[in-house]
C-alpha atoms as a PDB file:
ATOM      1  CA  UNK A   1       0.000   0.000   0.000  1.00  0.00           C
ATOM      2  CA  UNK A   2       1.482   3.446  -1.283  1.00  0.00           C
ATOM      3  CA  UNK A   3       2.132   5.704   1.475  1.00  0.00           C
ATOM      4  CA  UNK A   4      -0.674   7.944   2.973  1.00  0.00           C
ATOM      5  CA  UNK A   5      -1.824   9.809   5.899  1.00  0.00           C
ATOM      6  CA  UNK A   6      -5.240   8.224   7.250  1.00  0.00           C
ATOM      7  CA  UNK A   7      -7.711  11.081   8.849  1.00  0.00           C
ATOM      8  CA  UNK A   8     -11.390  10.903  10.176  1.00  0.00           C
ATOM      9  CA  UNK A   9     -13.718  13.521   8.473  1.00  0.00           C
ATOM     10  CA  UNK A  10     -17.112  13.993  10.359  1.00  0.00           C
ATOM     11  CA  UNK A  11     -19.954  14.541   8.018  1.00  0.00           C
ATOM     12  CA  UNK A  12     -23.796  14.495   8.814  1.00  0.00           C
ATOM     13  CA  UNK A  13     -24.361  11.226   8.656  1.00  0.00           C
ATOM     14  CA  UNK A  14     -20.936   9.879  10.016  1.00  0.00           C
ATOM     15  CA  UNK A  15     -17.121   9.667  10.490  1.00  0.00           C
ATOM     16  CA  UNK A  16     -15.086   9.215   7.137  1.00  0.00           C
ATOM     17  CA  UNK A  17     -11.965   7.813   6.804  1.00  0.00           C
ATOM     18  CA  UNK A  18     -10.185   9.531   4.188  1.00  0.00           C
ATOM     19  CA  UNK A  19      -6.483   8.508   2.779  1.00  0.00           C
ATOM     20  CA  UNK A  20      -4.278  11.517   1.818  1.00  0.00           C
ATOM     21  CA  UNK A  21      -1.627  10.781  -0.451  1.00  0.00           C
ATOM     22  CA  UNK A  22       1.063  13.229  -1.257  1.00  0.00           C
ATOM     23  CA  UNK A  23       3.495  13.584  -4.055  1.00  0.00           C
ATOM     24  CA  UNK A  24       7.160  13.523  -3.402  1.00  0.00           C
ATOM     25  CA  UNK A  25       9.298  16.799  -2.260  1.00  0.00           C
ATOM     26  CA  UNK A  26       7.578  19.864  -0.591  1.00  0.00           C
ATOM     27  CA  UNK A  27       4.122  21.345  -1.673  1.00  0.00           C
ATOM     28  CA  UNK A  28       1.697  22.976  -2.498  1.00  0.00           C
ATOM     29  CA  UNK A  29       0.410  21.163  -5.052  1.00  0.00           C
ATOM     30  CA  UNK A  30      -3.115  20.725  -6.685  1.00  0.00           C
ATOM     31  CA  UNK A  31      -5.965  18.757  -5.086  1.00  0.00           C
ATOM     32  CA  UNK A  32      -8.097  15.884  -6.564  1.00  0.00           C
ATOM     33  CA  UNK A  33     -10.385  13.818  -4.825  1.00  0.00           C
ATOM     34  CA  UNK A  34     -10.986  10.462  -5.946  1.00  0.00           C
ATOM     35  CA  UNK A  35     -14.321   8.306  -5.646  1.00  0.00           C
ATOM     36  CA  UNK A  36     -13.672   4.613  -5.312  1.00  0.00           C
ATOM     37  CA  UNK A  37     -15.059   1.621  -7.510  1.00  0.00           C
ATOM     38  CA  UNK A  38     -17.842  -0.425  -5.792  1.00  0.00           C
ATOM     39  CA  UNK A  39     -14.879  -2.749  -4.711  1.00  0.00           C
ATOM     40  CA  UNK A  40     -14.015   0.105  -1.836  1.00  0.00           C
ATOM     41  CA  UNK A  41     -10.791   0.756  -0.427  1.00  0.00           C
ATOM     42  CA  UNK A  42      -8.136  -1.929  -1.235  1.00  0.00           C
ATOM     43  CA  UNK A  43      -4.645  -1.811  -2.284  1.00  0.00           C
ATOM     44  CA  UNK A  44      -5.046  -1.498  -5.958  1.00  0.00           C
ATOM     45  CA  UNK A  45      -7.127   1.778  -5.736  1.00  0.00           C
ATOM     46  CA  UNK A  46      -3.811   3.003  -4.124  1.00  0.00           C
ATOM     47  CA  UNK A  47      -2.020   1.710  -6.726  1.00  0.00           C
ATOM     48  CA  UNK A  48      -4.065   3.532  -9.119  1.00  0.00           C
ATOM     49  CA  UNK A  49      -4.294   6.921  -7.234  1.00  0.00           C
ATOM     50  CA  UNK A  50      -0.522   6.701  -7.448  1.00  0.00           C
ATOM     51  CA  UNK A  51      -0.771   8.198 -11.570  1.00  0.00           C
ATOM     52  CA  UNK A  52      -2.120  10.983 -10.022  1.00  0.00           C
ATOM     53  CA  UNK A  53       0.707  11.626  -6.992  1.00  0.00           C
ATOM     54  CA  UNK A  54       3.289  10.759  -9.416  1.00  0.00           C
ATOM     55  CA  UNK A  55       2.012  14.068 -11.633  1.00  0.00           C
ATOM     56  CA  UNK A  56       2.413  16.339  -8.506  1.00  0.00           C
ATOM     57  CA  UNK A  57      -1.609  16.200  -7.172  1.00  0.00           C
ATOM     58  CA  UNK A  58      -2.696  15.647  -3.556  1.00  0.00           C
ATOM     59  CA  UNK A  59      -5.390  13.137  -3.334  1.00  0.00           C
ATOM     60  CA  UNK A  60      -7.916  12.596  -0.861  1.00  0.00           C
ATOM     61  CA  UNK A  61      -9.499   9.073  -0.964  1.00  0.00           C
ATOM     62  CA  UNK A  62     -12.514   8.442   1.312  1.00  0.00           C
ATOM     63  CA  UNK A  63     -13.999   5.904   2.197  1.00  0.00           C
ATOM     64  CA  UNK A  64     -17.227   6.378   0.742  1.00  0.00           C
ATOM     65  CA  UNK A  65     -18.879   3.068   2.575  1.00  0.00           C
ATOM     66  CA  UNK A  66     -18.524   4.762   6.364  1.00  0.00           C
ATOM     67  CA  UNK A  67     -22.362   4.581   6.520  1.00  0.00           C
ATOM     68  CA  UNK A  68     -22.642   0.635   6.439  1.00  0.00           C
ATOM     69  CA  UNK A  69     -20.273   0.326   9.076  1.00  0.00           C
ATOM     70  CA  UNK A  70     -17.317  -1.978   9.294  1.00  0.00           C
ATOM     71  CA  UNK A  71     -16.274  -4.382   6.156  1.00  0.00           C
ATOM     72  CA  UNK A  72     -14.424  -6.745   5.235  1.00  0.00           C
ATOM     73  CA  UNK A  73     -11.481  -5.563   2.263  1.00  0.00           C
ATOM     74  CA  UNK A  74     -12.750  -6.925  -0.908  1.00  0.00           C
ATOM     75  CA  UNK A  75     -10.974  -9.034  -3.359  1.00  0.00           C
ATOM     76  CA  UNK A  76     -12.469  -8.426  -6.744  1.00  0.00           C
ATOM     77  CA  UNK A  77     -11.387 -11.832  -8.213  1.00  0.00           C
ATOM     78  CA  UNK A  78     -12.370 -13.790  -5.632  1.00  0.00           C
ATOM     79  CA  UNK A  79     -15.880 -11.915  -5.959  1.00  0.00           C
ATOM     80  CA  UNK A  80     -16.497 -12.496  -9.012  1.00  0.00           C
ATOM     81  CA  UNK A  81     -15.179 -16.340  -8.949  1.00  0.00           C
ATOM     82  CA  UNK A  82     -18.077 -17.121  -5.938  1.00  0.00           C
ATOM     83  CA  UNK A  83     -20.590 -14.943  -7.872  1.00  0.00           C
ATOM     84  CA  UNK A  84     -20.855 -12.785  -4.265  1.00  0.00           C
ATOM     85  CA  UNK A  85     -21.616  -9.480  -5.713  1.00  0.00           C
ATOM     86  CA  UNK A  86     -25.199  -9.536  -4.510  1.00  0.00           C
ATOM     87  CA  UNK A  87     -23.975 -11.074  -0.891  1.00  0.00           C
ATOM     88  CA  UNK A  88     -20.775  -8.983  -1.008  1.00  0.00           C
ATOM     89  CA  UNK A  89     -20.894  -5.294  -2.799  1.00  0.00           C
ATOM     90  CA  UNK A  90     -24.299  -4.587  -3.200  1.00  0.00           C
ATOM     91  CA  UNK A  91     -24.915  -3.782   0.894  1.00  0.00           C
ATOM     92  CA  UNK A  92     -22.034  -1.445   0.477  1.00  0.00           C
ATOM     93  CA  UNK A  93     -23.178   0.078  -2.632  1.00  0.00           C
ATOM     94  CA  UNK A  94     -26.615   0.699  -0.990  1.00  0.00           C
ATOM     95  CA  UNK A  95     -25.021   3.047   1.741  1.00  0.00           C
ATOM     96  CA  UNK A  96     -24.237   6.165  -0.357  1.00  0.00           C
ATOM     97  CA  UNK A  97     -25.347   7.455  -3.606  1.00  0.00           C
ATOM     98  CA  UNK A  98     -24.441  10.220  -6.410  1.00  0.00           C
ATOM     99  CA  UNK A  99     -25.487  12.765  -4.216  1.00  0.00           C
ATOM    100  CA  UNK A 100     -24.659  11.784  -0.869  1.00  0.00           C
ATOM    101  CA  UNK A 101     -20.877  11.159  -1.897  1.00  0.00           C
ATOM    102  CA  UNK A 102     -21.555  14.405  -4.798  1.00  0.00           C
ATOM    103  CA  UNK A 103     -22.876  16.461  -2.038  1.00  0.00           C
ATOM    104  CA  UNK A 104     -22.341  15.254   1.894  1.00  0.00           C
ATOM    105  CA  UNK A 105     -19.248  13.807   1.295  1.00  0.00           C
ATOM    106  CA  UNK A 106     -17.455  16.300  -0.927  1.00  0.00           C
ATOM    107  CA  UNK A 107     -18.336  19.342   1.326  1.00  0.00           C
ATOM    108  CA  UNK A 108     -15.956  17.543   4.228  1.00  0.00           C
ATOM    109  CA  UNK A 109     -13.556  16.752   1.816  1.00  0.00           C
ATOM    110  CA  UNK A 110     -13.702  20.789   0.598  1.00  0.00           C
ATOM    111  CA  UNK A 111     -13.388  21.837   3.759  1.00  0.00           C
ATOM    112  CA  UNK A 112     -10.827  19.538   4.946  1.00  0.00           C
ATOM    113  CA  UNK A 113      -8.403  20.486   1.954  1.00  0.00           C
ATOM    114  CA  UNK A 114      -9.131  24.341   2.774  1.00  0.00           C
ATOM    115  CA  UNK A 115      -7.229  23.548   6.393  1.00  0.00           C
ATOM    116  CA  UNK A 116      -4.189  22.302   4.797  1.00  0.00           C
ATOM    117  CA  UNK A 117      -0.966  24.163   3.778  1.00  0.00           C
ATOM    118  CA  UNK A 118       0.408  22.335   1.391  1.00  0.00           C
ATOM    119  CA  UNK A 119      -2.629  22.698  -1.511  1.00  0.00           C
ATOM    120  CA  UNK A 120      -2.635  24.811  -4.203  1.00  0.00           C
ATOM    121  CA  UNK A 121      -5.149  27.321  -4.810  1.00  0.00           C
ATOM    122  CA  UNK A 122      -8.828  26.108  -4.476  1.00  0.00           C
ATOM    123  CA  UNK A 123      -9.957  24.846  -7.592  1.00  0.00           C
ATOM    124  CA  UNK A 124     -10.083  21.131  -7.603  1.00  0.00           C
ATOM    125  CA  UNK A 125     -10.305  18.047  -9.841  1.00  0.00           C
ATOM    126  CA  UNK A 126     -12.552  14.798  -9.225  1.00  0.00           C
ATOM    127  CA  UNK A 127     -12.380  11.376 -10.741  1.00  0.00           C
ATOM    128  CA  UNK A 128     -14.269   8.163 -10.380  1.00  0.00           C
ATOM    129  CA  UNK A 129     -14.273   4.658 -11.308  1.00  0.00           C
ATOM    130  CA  UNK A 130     -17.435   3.200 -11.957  1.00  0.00           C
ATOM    131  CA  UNK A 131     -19.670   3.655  -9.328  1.00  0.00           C
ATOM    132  CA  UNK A 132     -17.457   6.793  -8.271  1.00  0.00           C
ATOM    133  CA  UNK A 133     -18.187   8.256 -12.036  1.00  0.00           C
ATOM    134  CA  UNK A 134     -21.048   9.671 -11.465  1.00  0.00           C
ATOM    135  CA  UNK A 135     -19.718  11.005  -7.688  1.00  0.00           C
ATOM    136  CA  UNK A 136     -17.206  13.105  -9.597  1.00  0.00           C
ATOM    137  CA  UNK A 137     -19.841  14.601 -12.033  1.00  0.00           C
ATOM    138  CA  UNK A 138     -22.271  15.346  -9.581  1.00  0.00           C
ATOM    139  CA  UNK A 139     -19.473  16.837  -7.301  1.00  0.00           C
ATOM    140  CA  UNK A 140     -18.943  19.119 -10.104  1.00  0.00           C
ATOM    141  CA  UNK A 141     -22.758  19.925 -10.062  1.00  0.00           C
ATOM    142  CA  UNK A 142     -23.023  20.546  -5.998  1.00  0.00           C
ATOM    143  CA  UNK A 143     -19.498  22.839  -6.253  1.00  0.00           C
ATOM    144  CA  UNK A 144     -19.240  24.260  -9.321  1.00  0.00           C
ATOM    145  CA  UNK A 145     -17.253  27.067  -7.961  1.00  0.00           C
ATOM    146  CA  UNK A 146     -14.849  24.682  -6.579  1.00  0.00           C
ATOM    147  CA  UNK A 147     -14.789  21.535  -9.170  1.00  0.00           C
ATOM    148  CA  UNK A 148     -12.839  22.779 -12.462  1.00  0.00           C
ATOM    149  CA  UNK A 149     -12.497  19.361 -13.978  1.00  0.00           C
ATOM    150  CA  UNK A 150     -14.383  15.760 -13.126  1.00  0.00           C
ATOM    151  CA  UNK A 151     -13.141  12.496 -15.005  1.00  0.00           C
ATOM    152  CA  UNK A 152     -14.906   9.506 -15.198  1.00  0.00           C
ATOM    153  CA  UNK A 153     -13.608   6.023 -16.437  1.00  0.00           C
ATOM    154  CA  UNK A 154     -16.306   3.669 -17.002  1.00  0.00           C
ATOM    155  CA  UNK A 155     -19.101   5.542 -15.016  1.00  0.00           C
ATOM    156  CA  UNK A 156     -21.842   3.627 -15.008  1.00  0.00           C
ATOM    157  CA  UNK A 157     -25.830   4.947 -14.908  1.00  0.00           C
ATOM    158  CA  UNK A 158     -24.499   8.640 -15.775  1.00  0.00           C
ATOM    159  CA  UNK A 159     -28.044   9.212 -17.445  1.00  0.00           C
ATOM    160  CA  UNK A 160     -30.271   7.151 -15.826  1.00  0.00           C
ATOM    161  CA  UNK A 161     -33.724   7.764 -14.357  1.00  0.00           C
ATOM    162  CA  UNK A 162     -33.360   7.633 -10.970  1.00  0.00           C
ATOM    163  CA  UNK A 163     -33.362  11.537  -8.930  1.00  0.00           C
ATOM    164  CA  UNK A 164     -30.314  11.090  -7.939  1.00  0.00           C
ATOM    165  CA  UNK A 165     -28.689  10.785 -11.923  1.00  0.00           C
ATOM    166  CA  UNK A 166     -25.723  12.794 -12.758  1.00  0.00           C
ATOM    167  CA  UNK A 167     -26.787  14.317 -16.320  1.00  0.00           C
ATOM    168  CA  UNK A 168     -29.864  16.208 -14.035  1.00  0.00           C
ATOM    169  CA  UNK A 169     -27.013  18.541 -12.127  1.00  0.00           C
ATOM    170  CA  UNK A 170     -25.701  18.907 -15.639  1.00  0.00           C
ATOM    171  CA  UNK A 171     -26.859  22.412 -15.805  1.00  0.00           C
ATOM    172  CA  UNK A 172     -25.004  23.830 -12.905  1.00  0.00           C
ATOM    173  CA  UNK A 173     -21.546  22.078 -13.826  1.00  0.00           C
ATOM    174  CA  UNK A 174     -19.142  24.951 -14.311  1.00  0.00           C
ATOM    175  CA  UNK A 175     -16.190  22.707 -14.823  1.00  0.00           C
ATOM    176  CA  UNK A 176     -14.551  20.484 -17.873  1.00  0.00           C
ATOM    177  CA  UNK A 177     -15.915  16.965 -18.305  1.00  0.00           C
ATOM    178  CA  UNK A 178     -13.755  14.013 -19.845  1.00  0.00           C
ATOM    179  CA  UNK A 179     -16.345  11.103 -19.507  1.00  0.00           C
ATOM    180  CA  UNK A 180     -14.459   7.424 -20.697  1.00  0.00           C
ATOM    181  CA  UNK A 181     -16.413   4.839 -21.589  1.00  0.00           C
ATOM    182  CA  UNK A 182     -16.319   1.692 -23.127  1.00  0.00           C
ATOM    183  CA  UNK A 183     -17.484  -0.304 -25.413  1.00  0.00           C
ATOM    184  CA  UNK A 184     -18.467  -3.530 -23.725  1.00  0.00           C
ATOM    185  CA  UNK A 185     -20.300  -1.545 -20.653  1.00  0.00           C
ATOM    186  CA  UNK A 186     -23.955  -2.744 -20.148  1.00  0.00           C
ATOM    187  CA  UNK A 187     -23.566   0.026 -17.316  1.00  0.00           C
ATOM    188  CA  UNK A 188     -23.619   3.108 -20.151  1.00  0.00           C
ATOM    189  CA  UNK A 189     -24.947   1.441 -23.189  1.00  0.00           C
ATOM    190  CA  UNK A 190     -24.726   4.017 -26.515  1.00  0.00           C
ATOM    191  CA  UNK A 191     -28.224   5.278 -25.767  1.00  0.00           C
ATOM    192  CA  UNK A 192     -27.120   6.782 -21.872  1.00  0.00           C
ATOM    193  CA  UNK A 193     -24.275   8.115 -23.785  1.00  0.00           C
ATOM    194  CA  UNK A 194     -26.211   9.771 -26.058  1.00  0.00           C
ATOM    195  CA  UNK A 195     -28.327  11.177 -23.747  1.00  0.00           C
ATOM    196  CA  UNK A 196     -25.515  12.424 -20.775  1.00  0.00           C
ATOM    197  CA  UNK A 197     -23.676  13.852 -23.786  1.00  0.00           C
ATOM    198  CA  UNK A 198     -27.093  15.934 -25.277  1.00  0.00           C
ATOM    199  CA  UNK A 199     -27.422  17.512 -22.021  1.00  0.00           C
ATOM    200  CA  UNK A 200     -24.289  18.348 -21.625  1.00  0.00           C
ATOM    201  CA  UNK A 201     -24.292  20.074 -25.282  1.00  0.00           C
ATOM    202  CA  UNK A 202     -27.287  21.995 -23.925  1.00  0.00           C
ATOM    203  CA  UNK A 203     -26.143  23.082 -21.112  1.00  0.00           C
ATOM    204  CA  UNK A 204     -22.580  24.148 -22.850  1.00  0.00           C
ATOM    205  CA  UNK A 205     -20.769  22.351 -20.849  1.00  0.00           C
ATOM    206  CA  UNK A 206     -16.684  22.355 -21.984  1.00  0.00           C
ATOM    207  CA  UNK A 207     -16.477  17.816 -22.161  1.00  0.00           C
ATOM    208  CA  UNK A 208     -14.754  15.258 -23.924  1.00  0.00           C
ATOM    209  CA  UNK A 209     -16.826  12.323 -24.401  1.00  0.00           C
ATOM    210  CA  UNK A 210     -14.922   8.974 -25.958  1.00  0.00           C
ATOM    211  CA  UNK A 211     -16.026   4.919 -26.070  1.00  0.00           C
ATOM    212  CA  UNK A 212     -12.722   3.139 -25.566  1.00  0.00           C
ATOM    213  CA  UNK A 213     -13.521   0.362 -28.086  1.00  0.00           C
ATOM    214  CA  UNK A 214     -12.413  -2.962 -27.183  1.00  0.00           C
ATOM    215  CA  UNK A 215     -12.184  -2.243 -23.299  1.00  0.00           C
ATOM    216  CA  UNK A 216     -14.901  -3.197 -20.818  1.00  0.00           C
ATOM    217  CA  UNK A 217     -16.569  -1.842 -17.469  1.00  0.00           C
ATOM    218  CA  UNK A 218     -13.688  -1.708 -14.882  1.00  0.00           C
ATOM    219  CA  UNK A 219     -10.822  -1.727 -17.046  1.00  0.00           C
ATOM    220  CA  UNK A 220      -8.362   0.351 -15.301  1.00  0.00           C
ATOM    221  CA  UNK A 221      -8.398  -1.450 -12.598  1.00  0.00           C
ATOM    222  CA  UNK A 222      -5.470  -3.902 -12.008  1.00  0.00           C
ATOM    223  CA  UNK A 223      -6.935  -6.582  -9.984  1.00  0.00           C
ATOM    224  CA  UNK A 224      -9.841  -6.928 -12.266  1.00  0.00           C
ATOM    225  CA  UNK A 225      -9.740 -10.520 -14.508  1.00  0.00           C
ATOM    226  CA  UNK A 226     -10.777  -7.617 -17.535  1.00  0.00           C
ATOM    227  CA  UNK A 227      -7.582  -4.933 -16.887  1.00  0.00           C
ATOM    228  CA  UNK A 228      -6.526  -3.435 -19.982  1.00  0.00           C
ATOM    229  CA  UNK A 229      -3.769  -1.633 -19.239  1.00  0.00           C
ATOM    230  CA  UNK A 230      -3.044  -0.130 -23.328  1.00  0.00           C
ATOM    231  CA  UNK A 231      -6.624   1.798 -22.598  1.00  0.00           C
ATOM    232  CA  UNK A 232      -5.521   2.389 -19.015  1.00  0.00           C
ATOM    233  CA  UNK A 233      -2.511   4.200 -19.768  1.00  0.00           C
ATOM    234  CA  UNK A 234      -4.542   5.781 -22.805  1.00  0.00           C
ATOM    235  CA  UNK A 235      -7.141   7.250 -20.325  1.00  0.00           C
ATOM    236  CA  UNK A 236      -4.290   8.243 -17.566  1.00  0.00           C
ATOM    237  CA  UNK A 237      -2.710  10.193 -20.394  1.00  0.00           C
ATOM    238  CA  UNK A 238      -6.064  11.954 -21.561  1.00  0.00           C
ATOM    239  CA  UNK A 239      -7.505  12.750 -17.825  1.00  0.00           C
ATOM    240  CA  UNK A 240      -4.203  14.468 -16.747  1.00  0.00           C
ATOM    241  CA  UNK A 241      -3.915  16.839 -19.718  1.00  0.00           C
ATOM    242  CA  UNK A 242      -7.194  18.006 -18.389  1.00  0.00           C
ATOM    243  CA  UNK A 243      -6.101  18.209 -14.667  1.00  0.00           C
ATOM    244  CA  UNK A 244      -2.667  19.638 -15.760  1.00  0.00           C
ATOM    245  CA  UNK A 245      -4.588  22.374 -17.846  1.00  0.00           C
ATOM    246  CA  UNK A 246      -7.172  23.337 -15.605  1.00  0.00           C
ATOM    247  CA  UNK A 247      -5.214  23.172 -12.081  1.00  0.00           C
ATOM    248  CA  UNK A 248      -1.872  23.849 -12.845  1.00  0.00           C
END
């Protein structure tokens, strides 16, 4: 596990743990929070945060499960090999949603970040995996003066028609959208693409929107049996020219 500092963020509904990872050398640097996969904390999200600390950005990590109480670290492969996603993830997943992590969660993390010394101005970025896609977007939608750029690699449900979808706080996003999908996603099939990226268009919204084509749901993820790590290092590449142009 990549080294971190571990604090406890009180929001309304609970204590969240939240990793902060820091480049090498002295600050400040940029901030970008990070919204987990539905696989929570584990030590290949570290792994992954680590493109981001290696291009000179704070993260904050939470744990975005704090509401279910304590759980067991997940092993994706092993998941998926006893068909436990129901048993397993699902519980987990039912704890928070697009707005409690977009909303409730983000405002700690905001006002954590503003107590610190060693970040650098107070515009931040956001990315999610997956489940966490549509957390970034709609973090961009509850902040807009605070988000300048959200990424999202293989969001899933990003224009669905539940209350709590993402493409519905389209209209207040201020910041720059790079939205990744992929081709083999039954999570954001070409129709919910269609429709996040119309409303975006409408609500002239800066965004890059791109269907990786032979990747599937989860594929930057390096303990996932479906890791692609050509379109992983392809999306890395795209989602920090964004961050390095609009925080840096």
């Amino acid at each position: 596990m990549a080294p971190h500092e571990t604090v406890s963020l009180t929001t309304t509904d609970g204590v969240m743990t939240t990793y902060v990872l820091t480049p090498e050398g002295k600050g400040p640097w940029p901030a970008v929070l990070y919204y987990m996969d539905a696989f929570a904390i584990r030590p290949a999200v570290f792994e992954m945060a680590k493109h981001l600390t290696d291009a000179d950005y704070l993260v904050l990590l939470p744990d975005l499960f704090y509401r279910h109480g304590p759980y067991e670290t997940l092993v994706p492969k092993d998941v998926f090999a006893r068909g436990a996603f129901a048993s397993d993830v699902a519980p987990l997943m039912a704890s928070t949603d697009n707005h409690k992590a977009g909303d409730t969660d983000t405002a700690a993390l905001l006002a954590y970040l503003d107590t610190r010394s060693d970040v650098k101005g107070d515009k931040v970025g956001t990315v999610g995996f997956c489940m966490g896609g549509g957390m970034a977007i709609s973090a961009a939608g509850f902040f807009p003066e605070r988000v300048a750029a959200a990424v999202t690699f293989h969001g899933g449900n990003l224009a669905s028609d539940k209350p709590v979808s993402p493409h519905l706080l389209v209209p207040k996003i201020k910041a720059e959208l790079l939205v990744l999908g992929a081709d083999n996603d039954h999570s954001y099939p070409p129709e919910m693409a269609e429709k996040l990226e119309a409303a975006l268009k409408e609500a002239g919204v800066r965004h890059i929107c791109k269907i990786y084509e032979g990747a599937a749901h989860g594929w930057t993820k390096p303990d996932f049996p479906i890791y692609n790590p050509e379109a992983t290092a392809r999306g890395w590449a795209e989602a920090l020219t964004l961050f390095d142009r609009t925080l840096k």
